[in-house]
Structure formats: structure tokens, C-alpha cells
PDB file of N, CA and C in Angstrom:
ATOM      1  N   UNK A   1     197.396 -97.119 102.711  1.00  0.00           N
ATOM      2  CA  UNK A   1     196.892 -95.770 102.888  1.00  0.00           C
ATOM      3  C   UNK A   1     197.975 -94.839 103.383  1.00  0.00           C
ATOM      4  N   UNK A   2     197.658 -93.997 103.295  1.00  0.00           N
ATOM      5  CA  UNK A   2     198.615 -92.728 103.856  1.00  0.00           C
ATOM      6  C   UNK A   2     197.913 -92.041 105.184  1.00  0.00           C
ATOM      7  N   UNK A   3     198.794 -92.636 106.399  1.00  0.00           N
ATOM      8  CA  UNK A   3     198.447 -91.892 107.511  1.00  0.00           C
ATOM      9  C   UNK A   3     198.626 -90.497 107.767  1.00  0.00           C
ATOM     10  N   UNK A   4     197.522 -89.638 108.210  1.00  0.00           N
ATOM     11  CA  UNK A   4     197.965 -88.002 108.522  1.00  0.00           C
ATOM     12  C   UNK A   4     198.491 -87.781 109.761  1.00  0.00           C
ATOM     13  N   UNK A   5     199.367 -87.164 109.668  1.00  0.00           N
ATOM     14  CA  UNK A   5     200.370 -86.731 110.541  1.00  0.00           C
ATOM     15  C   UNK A   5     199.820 -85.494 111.155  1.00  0.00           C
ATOM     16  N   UNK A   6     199.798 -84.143 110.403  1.00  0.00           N
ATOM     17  CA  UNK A   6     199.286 -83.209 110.629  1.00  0.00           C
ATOM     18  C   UNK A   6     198.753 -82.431 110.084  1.00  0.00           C
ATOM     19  N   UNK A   7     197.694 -81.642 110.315  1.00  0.00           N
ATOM     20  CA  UNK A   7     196.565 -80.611 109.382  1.00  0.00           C
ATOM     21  C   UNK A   7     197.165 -79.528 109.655  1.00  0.00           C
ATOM     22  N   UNK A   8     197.570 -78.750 108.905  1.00  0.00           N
ATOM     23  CA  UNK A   8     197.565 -77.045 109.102  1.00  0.00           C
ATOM     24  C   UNK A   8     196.121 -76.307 109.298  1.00  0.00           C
ATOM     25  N   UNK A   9     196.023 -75.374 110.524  1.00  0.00           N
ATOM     26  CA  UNK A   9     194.740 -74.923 110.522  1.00  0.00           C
ATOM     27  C   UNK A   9     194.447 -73.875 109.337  1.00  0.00           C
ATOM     28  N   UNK A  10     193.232 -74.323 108.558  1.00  0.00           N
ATOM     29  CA  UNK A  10     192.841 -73.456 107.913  1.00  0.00           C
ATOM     30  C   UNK A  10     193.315 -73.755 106.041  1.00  0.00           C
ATOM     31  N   UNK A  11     193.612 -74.549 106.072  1.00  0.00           N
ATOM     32  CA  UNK A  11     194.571 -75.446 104.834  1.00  0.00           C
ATOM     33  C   UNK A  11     192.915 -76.669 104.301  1.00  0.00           C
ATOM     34  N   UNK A  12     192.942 -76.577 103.088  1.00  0.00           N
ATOM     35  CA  UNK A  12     192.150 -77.567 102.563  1.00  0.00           C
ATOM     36  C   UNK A  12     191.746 -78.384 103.313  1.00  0.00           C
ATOM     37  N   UNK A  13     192.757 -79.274 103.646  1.00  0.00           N
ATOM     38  CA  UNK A  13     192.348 -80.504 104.571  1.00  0.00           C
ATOM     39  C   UNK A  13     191.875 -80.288 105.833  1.00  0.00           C
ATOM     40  N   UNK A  14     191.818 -79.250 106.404  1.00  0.00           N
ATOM     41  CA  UNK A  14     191.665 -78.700 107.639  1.00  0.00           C
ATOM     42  C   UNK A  14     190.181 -78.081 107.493  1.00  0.00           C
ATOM     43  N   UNK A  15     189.690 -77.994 106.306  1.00  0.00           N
ATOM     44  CA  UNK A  15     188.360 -77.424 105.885  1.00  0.00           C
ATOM     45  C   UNK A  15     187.430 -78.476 105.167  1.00  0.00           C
ATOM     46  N   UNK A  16     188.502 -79.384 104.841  1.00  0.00           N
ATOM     47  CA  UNK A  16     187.848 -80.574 104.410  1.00  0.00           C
ATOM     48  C   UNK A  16     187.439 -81.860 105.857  1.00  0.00           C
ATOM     49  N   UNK A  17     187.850 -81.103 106.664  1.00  0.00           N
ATOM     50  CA  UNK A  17     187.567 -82.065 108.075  1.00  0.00           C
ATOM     51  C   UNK A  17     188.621 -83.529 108.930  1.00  0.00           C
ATOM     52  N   UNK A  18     189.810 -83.437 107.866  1.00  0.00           N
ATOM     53  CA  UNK A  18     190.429 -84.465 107.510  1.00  0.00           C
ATOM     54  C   UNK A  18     191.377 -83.745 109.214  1.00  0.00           C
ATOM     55  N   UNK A  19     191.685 -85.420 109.950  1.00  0.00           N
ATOM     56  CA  UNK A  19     192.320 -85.091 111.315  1.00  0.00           C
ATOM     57  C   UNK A  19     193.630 -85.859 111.187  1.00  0.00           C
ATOM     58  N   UNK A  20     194.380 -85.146 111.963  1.00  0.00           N
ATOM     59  CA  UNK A  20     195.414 -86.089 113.007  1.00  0.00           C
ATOM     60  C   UNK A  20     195.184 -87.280 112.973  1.00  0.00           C
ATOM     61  N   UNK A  21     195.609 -88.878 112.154  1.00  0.00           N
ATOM     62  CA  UNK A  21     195.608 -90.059 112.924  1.00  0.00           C
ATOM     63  C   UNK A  21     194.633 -90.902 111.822  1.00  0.00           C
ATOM     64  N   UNK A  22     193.806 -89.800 111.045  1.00  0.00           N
ATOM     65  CA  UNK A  22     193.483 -90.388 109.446  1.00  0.00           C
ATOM     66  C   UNK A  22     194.104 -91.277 108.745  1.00  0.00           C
ATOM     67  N   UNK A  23     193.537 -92.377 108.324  1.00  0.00           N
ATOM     68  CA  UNK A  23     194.225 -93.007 107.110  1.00  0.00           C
ATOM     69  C   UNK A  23     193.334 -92.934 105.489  1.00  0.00           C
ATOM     70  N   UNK A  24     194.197 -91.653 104.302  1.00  0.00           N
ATOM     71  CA  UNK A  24     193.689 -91.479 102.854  1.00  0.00           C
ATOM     72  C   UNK A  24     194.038 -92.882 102.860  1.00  0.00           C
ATOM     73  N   UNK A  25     192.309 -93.271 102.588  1.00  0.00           N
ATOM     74  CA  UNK A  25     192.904 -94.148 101.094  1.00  0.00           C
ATOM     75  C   UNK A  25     192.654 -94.270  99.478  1.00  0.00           C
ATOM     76  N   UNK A  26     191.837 -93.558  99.096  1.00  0.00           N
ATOM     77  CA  UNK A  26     191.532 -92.838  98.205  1.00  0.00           C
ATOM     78  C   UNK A  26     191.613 -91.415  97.684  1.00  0.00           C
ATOM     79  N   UNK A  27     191.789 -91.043  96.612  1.00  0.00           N
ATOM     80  CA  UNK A  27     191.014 -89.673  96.440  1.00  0.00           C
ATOM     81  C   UNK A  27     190.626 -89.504  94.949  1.00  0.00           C
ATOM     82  N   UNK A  28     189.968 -88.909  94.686  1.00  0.00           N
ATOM     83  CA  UNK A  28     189.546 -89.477  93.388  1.00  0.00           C
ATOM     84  C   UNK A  28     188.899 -90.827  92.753  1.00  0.00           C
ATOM     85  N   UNK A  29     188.699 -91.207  93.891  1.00  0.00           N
ATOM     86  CA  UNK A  29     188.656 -92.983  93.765  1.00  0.00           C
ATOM     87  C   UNK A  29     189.607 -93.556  92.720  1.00  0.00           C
ATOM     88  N   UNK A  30     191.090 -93.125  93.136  1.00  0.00           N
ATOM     89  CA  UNK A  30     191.764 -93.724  93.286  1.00  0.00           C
ATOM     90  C   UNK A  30     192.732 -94.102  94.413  1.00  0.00           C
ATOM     91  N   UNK A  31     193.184 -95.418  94.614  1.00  0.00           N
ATOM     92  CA  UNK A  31     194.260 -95.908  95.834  1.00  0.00           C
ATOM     93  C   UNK A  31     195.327 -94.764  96.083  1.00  0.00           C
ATOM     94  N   UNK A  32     194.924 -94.484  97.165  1.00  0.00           N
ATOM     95  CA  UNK A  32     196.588 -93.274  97.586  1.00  0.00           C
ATOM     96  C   UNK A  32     197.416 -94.179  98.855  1.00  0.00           C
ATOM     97  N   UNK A  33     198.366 -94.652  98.350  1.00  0.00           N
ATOM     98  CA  UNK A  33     199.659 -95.033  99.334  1.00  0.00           C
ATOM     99  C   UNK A  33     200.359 -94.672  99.827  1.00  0.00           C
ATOM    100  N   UNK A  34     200.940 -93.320  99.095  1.00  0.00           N
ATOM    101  CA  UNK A  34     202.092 -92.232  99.666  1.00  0.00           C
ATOM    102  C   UNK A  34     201.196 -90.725  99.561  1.00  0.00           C
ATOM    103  N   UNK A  35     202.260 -89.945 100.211  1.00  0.00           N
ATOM    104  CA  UNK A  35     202.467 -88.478  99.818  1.00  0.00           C
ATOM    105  C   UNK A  35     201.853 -88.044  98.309  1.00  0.00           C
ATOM    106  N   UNK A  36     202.784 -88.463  97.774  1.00  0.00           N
ATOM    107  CA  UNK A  36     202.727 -88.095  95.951  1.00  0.00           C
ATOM    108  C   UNK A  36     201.689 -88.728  95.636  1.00  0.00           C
ATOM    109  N   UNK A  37     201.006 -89.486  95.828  1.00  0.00           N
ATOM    110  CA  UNK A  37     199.411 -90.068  95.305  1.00  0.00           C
ATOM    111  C   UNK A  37     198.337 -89.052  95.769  1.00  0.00           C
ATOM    112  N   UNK A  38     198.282 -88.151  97.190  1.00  0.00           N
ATOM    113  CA  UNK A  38     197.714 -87.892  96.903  1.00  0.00           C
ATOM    114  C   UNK A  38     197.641 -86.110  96.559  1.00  0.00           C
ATOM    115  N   UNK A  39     199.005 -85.948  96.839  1.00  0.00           N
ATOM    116  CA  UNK A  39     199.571 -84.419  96.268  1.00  0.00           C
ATOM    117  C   UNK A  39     199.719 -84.728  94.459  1.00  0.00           C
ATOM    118  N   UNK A  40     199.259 -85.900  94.041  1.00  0.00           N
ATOM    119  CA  UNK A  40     199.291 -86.025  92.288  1.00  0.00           C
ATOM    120  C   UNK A  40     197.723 -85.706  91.758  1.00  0.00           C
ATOM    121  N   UNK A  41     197.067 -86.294  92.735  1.00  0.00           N
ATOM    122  CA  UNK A  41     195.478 -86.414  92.730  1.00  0.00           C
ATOM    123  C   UNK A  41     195.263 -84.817  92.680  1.00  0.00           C
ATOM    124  N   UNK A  42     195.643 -83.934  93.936  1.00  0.00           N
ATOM    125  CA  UNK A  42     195.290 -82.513  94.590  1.00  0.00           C
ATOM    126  C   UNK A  42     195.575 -81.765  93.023  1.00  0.00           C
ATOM    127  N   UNK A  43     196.856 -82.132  92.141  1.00  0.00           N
ATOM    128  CA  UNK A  43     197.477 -81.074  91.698  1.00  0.00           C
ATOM    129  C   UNK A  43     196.858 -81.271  90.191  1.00  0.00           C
ATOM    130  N   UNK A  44     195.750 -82.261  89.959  1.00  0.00           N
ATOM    131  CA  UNK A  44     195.562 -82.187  88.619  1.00  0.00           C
ATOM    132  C   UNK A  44     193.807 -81.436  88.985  1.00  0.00           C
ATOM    133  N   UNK A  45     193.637 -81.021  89.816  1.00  0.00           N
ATOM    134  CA  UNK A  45     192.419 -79.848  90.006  1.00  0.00           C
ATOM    135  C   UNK A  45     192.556 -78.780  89.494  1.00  0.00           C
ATOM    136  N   UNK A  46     191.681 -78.250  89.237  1.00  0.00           N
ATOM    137  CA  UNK A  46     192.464 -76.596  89.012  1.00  0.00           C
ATOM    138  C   UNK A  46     191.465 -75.515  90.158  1.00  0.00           C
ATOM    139  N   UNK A  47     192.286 -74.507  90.492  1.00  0.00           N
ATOM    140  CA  UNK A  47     191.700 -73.901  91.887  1.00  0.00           C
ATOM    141  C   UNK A  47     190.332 -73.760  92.071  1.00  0.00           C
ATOM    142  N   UNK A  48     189.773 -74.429  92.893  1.00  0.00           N
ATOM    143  CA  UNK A  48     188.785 -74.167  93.795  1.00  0.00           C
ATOM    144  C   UNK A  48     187.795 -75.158  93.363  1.00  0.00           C
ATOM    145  N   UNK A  49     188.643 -76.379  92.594  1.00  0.00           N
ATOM    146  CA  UNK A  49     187.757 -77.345  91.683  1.00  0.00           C
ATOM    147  C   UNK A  49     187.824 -78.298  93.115  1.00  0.00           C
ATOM    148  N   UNK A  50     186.922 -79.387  93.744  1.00  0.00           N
ATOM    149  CA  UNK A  50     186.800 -80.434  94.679  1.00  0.00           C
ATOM    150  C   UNK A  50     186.984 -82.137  94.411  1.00  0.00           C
ATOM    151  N   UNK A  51     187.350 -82.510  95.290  1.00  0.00           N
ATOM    152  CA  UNK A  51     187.970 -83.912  94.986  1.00  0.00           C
ATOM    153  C   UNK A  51     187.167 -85.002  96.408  1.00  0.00           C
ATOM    154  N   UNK A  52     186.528 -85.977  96.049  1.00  0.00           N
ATOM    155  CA  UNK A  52     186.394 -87.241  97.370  1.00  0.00           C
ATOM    156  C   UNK A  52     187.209 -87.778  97.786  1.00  0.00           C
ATOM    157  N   UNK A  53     187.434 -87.632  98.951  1.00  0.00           N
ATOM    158  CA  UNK A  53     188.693 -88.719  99.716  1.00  0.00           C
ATOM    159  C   UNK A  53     188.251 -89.398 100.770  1.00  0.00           C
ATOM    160  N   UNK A  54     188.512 -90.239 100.240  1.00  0.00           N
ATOM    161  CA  UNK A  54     188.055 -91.853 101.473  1.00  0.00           C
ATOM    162  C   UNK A  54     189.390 -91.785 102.358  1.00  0.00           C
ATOM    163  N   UNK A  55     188.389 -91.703 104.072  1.00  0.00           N
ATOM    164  CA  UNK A  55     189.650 -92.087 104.852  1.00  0.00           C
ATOM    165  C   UNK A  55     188.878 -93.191 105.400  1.00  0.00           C
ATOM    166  N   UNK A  56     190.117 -93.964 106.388  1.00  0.00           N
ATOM    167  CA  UNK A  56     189.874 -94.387 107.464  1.00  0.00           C
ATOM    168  C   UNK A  56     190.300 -93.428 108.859  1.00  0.00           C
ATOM    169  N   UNK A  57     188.954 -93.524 110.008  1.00  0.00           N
ATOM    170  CA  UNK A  57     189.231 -92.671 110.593  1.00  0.00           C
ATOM    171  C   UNK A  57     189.477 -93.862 112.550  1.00  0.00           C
ATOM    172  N   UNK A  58     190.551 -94.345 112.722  1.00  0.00           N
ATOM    173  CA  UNK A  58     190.652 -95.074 114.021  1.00  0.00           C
ATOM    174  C   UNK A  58     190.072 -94.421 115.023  1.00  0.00           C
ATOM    175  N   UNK A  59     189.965 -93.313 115.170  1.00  0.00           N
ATOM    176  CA  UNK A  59     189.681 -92.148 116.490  1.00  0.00           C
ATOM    177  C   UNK A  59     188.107 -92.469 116.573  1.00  0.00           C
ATOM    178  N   UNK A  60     187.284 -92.740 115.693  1.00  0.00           N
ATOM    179  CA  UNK A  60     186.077 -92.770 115.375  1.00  0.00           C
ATOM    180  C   UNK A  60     185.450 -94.199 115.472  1.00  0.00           C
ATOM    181  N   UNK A  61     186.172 -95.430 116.369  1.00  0.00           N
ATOM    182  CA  UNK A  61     185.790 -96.408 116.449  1.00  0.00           C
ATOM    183  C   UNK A  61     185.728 -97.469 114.954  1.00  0.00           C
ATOM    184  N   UNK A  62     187.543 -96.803 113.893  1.00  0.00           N
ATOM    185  CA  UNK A  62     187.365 -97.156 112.950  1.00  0.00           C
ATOM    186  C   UNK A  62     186.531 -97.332 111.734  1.00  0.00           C
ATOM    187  N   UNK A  63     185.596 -96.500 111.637  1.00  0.00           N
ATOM    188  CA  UNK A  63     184.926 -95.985 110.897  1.00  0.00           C
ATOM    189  C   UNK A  63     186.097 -95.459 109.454  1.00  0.00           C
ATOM    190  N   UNK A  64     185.333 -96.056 108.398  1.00  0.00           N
ATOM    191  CA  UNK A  64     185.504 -95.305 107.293  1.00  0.00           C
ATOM    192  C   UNK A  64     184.443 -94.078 106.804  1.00  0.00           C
ATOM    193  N   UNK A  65     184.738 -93.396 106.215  1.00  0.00           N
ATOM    194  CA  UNK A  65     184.018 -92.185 105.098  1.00  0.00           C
ATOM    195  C   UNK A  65     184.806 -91.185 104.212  1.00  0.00           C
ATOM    196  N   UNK A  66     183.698 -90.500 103.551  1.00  0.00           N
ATOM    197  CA  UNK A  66     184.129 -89.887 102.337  1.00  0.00           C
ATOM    198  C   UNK A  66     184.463 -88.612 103.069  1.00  0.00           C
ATOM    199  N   UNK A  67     185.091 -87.759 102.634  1.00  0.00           N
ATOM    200  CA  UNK A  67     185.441 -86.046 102.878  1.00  0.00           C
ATOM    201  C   UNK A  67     185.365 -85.602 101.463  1.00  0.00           C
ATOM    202  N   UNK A  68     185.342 -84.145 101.253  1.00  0.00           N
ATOM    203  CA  UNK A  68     185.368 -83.571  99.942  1.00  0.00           C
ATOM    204  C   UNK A  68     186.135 -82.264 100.657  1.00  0.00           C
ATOM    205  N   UNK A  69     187.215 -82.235  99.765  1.00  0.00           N
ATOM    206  CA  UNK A  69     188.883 -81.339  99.749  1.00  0.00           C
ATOM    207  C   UNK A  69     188.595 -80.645  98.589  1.00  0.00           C
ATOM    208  N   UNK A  70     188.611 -79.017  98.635  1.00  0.00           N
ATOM    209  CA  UNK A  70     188.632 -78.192  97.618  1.00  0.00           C
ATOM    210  C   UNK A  70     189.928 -77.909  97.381  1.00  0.00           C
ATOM    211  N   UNK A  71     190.795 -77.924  96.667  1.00  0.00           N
ATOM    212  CA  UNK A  71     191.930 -77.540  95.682  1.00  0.00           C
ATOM    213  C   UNK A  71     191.896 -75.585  96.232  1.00  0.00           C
ATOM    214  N   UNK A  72     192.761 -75.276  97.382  1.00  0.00           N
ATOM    215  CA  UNK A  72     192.806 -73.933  97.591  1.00  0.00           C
ATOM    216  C   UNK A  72     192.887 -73.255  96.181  1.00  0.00           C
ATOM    217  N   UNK A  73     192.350 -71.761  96.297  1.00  0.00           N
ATOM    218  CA  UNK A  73     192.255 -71.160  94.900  1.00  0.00           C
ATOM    219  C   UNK A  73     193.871 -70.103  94.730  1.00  0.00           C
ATOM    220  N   UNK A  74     193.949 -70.379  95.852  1.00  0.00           N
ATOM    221  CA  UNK A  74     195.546 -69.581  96.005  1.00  0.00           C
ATOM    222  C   UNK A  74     196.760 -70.047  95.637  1.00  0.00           C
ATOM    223  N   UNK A  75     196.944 -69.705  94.934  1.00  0.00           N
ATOM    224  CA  UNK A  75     198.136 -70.647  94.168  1.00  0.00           C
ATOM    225  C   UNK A  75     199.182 -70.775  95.434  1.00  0.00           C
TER     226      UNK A  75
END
């Protein structure tokens, strides 16, 4: 999975609920490992189209779940 480092406030992921300390492991239901898996996933949306992303969330007593990330419409 790809651990999150950091959310920009107000940025997709930041509206999609996605925190500090997250692990993507999906999106699209597909496996995201790096960066580019899931900035490959984000970039075949087209603006303001939405995507599922499975994290793992440790902060949450390790809990997994789904989020849904809208593709900003702003280029």
C-alpha cells in the first residue's frame, strides 16, 4: 500500500476524508503500491468524475474502508 504522508487542506483527498498515517490500497479496485498507481488511477477520470479507495486506516484501531475521491474539476 501506499502510506499518506500528508493531505493538503481542501485538496480531493482532504474532501475525500483520507488522513495522515492512511494506508491506499486500492483505488479503482485496483492494488496501489506507489505514488504513480494511484496518481495513474486519479488521472484517467475526467474532472469531477469519482473513484473508491480502499485504505487501511491504523489510527482507527486498524480498521479498513472505502472513501470516494472526486477527480478536482480544476485542472
Amino acid at each position: 500500500g501506499l502510506l499518506v504522508t500528508d493531505v493538503v487542506p481542501g485538496s480531493p483527498a482532504d474532501r475525500a476524508g483520507l488522513r495522515q498515517g492512511d494506508v491506499v490500497i486500492e483505488a479503482g479496485k485496483k492494488p496501489v503500491t506507489d505514488a504513480s498507481g494511484l496518481y495513474g488511477a486519479l488521472a484517467q477520470l475526467k474532472p469531477g468524475e469519482r473513484i473508491l479507495v480502499y485504505i487501511h486506516r491504523p489510527s482507527a484501531g486498524g480498521r479498513n474502508e472505502y472513501l470516494v475521491m472526486e477527480r478536482s474539476r480544476q485542472p
